[in-house]
N, C-alpha and C. Protein backbone atom coordinates (compact mmCIF):
# COMPACT_ATOMS: atom_id res chain seq x y z
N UNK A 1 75.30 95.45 171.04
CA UNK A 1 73.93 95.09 171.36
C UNK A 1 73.34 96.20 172.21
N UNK A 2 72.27 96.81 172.14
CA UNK A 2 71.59 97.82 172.42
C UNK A 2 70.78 97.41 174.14
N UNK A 3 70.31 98.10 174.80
CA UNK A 3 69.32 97.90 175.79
C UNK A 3 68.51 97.43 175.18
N UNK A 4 67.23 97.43 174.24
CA UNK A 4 66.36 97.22 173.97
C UNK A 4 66.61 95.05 173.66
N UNK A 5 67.72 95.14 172.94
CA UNK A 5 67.80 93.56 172.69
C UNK A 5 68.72 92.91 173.36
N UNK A 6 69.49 93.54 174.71
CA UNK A 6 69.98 92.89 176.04
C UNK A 6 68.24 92.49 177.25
N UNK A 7 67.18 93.54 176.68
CA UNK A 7 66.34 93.17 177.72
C UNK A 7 65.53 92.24 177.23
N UNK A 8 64.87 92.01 175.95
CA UNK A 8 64.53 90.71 175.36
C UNK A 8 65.43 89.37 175.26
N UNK A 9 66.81 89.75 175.39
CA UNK A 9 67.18 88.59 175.64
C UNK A 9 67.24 87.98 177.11
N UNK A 10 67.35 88.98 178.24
CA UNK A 10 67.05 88.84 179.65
C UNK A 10 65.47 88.07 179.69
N UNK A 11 64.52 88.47 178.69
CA UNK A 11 63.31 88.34 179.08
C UNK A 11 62.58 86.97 178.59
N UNK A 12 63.45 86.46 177.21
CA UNK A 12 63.58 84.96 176.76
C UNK A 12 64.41 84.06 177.66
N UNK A 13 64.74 84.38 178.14
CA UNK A 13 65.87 83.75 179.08
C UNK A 13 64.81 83.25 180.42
N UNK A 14 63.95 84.41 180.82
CA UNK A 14 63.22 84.11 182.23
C UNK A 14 62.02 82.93 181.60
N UNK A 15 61.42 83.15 180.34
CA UNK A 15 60.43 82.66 180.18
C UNK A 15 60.46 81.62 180.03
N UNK A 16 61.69 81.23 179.51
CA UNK A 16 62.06 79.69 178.80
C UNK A 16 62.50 78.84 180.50
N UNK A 17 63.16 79.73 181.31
CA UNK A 17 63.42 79.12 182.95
C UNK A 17 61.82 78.97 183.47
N UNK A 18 61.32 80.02 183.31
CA UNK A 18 60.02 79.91 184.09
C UNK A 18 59.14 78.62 183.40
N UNK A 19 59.06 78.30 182.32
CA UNK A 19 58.72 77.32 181.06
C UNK A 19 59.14 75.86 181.98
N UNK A 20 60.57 75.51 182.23
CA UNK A 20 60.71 74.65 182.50
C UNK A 20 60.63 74.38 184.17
N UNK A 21 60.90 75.55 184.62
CA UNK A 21 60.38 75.14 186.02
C UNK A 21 58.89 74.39 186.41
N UNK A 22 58.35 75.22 185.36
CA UNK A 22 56.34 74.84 185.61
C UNK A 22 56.50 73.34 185.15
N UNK A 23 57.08 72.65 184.24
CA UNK A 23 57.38 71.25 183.76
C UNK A 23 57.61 70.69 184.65
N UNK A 24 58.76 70.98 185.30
CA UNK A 24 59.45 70.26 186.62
C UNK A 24 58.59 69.78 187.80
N UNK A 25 57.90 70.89 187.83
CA UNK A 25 57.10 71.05 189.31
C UNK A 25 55.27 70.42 189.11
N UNK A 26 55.21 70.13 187.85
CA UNK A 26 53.94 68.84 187.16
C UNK A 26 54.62 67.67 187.58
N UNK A 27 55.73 67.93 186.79
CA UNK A 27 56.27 66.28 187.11
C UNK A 27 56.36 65.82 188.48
N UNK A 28 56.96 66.16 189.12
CA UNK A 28 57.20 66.25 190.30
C UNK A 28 55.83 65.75 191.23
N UNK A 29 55.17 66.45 190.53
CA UNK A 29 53.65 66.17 191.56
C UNK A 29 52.83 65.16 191.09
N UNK A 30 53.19 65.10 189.93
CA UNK A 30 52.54 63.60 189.15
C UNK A 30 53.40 62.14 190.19
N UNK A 31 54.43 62.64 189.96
CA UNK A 31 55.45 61.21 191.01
C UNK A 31 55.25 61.49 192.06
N UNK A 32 54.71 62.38 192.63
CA UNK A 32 54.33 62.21 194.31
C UNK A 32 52.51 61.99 194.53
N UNK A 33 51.90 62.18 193.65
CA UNK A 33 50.79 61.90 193.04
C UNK A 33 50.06 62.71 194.39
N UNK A 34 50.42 63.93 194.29
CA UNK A 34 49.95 65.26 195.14
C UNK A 34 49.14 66.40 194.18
N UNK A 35 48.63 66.64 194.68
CA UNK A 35 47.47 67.99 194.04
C UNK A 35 48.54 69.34 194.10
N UNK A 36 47.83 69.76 192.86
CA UNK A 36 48.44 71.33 192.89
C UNK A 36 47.67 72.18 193.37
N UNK A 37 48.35 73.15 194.40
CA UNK A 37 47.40 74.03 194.94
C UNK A 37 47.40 75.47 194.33
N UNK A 38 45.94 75.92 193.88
CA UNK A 38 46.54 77.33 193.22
C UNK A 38 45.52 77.93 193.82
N UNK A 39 45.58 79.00 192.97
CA UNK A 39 44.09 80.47 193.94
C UNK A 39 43.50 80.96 192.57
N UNK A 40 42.28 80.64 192.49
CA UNK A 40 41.74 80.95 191.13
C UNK A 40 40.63 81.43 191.65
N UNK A 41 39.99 82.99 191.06
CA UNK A 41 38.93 83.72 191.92
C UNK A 41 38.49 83.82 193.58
N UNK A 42 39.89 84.30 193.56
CA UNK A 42 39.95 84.74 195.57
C UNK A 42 40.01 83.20 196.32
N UNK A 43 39.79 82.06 195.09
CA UNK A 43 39.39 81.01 195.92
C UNK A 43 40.77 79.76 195.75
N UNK A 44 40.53 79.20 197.20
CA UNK A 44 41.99 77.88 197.00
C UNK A 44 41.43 76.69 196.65
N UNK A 45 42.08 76.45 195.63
CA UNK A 45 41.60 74.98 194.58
C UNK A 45 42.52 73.76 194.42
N UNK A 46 42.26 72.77 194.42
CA UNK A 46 43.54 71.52 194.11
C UNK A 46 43.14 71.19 192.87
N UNK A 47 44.35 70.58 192.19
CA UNK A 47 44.12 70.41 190.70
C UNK A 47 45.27 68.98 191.05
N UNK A 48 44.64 68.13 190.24
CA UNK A 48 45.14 66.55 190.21
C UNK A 48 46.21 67.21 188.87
N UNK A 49 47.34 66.62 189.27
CA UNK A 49 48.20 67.52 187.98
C UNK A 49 48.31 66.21 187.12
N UNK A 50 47.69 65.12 186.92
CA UNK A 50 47.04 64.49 185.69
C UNK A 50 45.99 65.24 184.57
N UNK A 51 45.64 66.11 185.25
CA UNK A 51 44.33 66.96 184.68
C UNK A 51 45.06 68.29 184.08
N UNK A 52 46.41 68.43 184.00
CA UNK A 52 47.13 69.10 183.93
C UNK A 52 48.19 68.99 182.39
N UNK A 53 47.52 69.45 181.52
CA UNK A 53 48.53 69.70 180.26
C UNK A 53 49.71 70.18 179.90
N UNK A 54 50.43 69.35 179.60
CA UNK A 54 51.76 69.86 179.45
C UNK A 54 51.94 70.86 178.26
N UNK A 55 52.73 71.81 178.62
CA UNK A 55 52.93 72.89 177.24
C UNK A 55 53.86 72.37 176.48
């Protein structure tokens, strides 16, 4: 196996972790029925993670 398809597989590997972490951490806030806090145009926003689509 070459560098080129050891680093796509490193890089499917993060996306599919990063994939389910973002799942986890909806859920999570749906059962604590807490807002998500993010930064969207310099600015800090809460998002009801009901309002929040699952991928």
């Amino acid at each position: 196996m070459g560098i080129k398809e050891q680093l796509q597989e490193l890089e499917d590997k993060i996306s599919k972790g990063l994939d389910e972490a973002y799942k986890k951490m909806v859920e999570f806030k749906k059962h604590k029925k807490s807002p998500i806090i993010v930064s969207k145009d310099g600015k800090i926003i809460k998002i009801q993670p009901e309002k929040i689509q699952q991928r």
